[in-house]
PDB file of N, CA and C in Angstrom:
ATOM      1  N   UNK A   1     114.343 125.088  68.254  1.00  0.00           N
ATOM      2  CA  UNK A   1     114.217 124.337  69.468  1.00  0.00           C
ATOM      3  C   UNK A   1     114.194 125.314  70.640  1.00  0.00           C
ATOM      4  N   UNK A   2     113.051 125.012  71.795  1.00  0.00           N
ATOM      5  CA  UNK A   2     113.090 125.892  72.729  1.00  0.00           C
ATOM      6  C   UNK A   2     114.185 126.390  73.554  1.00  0.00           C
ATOM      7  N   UNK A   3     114.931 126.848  74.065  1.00  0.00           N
ATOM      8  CA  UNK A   3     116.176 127.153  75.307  1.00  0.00           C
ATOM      9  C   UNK A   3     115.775 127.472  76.338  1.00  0.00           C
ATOM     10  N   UNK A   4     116.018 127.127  77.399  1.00  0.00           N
ATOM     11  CA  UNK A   4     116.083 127.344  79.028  1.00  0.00           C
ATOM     12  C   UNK A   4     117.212 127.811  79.084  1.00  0.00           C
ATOM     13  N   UNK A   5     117.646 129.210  79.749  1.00  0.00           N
ATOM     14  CA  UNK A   5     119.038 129.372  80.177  1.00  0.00           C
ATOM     15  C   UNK A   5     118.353 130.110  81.809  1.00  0.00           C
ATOM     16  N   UNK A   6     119.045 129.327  83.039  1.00  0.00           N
ATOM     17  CA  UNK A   6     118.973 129.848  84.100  1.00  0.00           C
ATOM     18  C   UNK A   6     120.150 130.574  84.776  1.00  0.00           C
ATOM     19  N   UNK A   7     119.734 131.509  84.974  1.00  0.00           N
ATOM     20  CA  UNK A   7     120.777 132.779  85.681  1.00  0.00           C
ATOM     21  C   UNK A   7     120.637 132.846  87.260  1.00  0.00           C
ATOM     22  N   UNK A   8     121.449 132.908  87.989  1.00  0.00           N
ATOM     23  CA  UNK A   8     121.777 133.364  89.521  1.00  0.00           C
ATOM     24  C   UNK A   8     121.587 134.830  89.710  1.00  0.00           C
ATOM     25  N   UNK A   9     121.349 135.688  90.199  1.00  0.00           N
ATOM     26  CA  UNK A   9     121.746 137.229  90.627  1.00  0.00           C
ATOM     27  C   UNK A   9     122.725 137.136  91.313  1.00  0.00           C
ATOM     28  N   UNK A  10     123.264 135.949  92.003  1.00  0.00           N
ATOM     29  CA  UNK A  10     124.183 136.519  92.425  1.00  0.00           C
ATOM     30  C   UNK A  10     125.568 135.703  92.265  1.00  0.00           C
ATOM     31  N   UNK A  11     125.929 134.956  90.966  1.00  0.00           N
ATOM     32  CA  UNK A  11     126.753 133.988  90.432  1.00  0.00           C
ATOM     33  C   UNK A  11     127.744 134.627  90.273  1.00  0.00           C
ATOM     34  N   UNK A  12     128.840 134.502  90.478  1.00  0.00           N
ATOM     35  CA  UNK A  12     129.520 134.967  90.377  1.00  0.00           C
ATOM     36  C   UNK A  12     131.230 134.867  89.400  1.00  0.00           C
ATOM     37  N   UNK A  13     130.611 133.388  88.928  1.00  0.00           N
ATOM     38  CA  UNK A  13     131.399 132.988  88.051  1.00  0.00           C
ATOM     39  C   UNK A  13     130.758 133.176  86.089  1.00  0.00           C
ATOM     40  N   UNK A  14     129.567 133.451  85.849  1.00  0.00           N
ATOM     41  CA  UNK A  14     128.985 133.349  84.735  1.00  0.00           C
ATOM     42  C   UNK A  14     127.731 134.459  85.578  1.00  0.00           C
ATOM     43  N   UNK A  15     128.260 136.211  85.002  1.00  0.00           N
ATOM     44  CA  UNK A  15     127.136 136.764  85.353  1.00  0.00           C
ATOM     45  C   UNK A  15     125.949 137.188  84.518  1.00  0.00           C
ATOM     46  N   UNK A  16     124.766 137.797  85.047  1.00  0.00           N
ATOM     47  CA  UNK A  16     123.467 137.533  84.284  1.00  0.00           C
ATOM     48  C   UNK A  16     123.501 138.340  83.206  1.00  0.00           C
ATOM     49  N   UNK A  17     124.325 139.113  82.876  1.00  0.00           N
ATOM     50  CA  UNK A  17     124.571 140.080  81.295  1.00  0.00           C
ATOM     51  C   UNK A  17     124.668 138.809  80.515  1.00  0.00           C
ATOM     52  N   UNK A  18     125.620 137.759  80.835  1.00  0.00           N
ATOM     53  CA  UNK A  18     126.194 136.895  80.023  1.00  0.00           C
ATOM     54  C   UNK A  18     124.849 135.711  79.502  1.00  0.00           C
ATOM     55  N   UNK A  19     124.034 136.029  80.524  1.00  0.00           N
ATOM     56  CA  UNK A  19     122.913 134.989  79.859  1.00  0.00           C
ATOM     57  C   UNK A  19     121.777 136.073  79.255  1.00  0.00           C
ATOM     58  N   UNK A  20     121.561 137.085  79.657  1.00  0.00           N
ATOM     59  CA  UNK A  20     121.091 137.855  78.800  1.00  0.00           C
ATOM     60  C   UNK A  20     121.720 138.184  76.924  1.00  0.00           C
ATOM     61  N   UNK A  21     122.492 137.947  77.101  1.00  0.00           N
ATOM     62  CA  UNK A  21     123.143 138.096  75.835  1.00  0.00           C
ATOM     63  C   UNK A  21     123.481 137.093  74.943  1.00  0.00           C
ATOM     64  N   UNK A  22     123.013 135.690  76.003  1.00  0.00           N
ATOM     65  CA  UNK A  22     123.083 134.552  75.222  1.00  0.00           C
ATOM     66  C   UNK A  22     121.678 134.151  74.218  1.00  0.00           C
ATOM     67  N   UNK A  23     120.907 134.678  75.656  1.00  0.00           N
ATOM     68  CA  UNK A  23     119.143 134.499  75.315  1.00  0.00           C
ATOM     69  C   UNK A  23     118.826 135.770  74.194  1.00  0.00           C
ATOM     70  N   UNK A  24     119.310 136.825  73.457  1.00  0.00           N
ATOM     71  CA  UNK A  24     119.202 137.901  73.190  1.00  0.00           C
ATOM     72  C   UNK A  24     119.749 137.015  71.397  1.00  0.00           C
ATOM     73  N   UNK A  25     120.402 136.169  71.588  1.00  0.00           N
ATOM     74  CA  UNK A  25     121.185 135.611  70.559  1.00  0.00           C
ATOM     75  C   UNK A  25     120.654 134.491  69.959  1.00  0.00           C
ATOM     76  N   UNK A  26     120.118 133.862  70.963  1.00  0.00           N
ATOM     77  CA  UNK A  26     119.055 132.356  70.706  1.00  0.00           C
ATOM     78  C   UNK A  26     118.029 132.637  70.602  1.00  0.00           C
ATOM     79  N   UNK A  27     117.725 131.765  69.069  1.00  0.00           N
ATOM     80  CA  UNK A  27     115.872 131.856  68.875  1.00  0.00           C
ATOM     81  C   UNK A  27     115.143 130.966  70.014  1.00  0.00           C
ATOM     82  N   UNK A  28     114.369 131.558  70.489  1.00  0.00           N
ATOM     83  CA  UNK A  28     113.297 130.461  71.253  1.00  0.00           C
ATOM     84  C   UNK A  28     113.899 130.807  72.676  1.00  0.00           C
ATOM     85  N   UNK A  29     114.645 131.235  72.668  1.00  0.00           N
ATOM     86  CA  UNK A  29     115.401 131.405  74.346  1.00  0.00           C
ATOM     87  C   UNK A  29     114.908 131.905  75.519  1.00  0.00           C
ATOM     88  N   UNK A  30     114.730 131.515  76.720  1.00  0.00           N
ATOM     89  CA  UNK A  30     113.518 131.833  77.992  1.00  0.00           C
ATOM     90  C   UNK A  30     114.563 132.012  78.934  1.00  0.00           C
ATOM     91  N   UNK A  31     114.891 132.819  79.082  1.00  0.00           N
ATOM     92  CA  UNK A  31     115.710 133.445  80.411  1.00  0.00           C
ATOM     93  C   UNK A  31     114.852 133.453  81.787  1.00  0.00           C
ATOM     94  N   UNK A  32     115.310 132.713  82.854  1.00  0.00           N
ATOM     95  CA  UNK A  32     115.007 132.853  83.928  1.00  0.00           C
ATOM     96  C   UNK A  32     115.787 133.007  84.982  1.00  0.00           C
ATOM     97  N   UNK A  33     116.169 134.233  85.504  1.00  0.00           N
ATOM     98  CA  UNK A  33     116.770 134.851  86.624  1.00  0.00           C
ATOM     99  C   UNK A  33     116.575 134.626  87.663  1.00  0.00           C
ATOM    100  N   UNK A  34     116.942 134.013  88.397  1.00  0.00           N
ATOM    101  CA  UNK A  34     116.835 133.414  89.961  1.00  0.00           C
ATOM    102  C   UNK A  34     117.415 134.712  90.849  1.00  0.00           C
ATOM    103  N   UNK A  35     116.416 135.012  91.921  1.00  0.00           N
ATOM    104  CA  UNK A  35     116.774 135.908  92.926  1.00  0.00           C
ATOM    105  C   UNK A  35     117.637 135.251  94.122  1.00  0.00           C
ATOM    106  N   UNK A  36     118.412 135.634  94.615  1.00  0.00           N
ATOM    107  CA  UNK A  36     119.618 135.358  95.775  1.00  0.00           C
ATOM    108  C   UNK A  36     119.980 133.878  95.221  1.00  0.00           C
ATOM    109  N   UNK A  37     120.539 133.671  94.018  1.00  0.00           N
ATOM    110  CA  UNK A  37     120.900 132.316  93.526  1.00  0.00           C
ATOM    111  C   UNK A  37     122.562 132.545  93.309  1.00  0.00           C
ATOM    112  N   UNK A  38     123.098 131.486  93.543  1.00  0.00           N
ATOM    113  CA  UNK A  38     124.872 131.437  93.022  1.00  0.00           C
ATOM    114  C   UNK A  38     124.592 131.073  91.884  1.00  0.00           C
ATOM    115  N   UNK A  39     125.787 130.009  91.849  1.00  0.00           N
ATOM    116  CA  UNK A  39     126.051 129.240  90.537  1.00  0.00           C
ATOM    117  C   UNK A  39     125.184 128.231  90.185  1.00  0.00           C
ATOM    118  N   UNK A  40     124.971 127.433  91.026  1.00  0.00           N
ATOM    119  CA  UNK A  40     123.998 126.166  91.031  1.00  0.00           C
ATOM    120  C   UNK A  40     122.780 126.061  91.284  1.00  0.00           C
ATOM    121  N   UNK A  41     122.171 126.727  90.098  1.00  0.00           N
ATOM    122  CA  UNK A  41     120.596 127.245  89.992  1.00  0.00           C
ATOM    123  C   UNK A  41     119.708 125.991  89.906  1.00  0.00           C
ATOM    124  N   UNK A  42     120.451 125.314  89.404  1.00  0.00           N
ATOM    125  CA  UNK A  42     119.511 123.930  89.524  1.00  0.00           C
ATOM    126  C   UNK A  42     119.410 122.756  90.373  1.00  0.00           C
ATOM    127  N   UNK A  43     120.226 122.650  91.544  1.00  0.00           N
ATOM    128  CA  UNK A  43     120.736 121.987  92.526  1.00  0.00           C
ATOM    129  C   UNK A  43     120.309 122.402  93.488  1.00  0.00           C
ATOM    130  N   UNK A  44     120.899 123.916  93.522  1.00  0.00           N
ATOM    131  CA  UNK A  44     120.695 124.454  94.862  1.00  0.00           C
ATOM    132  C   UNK A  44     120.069 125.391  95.064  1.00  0.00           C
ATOM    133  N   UNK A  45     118.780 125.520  94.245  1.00  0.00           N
ATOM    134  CA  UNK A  45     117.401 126.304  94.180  1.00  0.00           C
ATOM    135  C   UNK A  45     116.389 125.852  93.491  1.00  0.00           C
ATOM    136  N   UNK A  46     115.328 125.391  94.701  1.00  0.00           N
ATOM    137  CA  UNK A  46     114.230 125.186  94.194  1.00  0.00           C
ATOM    138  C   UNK A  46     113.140 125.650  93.035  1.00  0.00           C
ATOM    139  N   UNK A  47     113.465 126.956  93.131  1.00  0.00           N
ATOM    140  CA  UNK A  47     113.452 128.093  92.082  1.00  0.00           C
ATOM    141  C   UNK A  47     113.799 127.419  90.829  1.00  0.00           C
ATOM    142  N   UNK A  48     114.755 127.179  91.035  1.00  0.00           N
ATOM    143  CA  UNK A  48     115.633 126.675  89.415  1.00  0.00           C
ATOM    144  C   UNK A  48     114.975 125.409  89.372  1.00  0.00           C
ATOM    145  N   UNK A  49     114.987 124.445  89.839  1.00  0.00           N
ATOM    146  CA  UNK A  49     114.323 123.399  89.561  1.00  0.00           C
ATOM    147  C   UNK A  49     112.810 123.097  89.216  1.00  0.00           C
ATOM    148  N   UNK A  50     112.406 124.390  89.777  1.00  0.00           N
ATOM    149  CA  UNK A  50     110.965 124.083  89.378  1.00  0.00           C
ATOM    150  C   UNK A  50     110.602 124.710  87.921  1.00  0.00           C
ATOM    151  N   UNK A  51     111.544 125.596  87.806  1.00  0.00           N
ATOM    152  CA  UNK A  51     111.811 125.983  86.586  1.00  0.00           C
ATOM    153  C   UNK A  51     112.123 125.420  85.053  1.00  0.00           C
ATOM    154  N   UNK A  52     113.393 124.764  85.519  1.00  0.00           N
ATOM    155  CA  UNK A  52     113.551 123.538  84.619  1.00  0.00           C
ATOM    156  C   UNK A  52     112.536 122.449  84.260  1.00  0.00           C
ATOM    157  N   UNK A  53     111.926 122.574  85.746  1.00  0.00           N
ATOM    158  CA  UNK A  53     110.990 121.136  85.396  1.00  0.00           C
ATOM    159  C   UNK A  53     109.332 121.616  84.481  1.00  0.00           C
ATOM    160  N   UNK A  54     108.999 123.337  85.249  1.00  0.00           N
ATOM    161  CA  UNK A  54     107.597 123.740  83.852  1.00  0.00           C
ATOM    162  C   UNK A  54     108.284 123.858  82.680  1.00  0.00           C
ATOM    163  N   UNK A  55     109.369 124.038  82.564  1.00  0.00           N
ATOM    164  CA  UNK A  55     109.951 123.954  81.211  1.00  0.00           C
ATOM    165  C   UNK A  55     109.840 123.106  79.973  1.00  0.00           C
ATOM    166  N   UNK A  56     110.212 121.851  80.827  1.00  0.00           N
ATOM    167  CA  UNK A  56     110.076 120.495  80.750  1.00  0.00           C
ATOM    168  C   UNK A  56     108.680 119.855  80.088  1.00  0.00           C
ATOM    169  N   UNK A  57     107.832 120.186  80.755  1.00  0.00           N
ATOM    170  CA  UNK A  57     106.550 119.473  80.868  1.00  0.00           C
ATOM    171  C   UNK A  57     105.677 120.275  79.993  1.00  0.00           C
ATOM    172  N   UNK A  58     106.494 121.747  79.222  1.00  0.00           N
ATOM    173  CA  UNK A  58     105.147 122.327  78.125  1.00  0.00           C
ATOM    174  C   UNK A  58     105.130 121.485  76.728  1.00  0.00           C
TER     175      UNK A  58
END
């Protein structure tokens, strides 16, 4: 099954090693790193949302 894992650069509670190493671990896994993002990559970046959503729709 495909994975989306979205990362912040600048999160500071869950940092981007930690999703690199998740996606590094998961088959199918699509890491997408958000530039000047916190925690709430999908809320509070359009970035992230538009992300989630081509994700979505392949």
């Amino acid at each position: 099954m495909p994975v989306l894992l979205l990362a912040g650069d600048r999160d500071l509670s869950t940092p981007v090693r930690w999703a690199r190493e998740a996606a590094a671990a998961t088959p199918r896994a699509e890491l997408v790193v958000l530039e000047g993002v916190g925690h709430s990559t999908q809320s509070r970046s359009d970035a992230g949302a538009r992300a989630a959503t081509e994700f979505l729709l392949r």
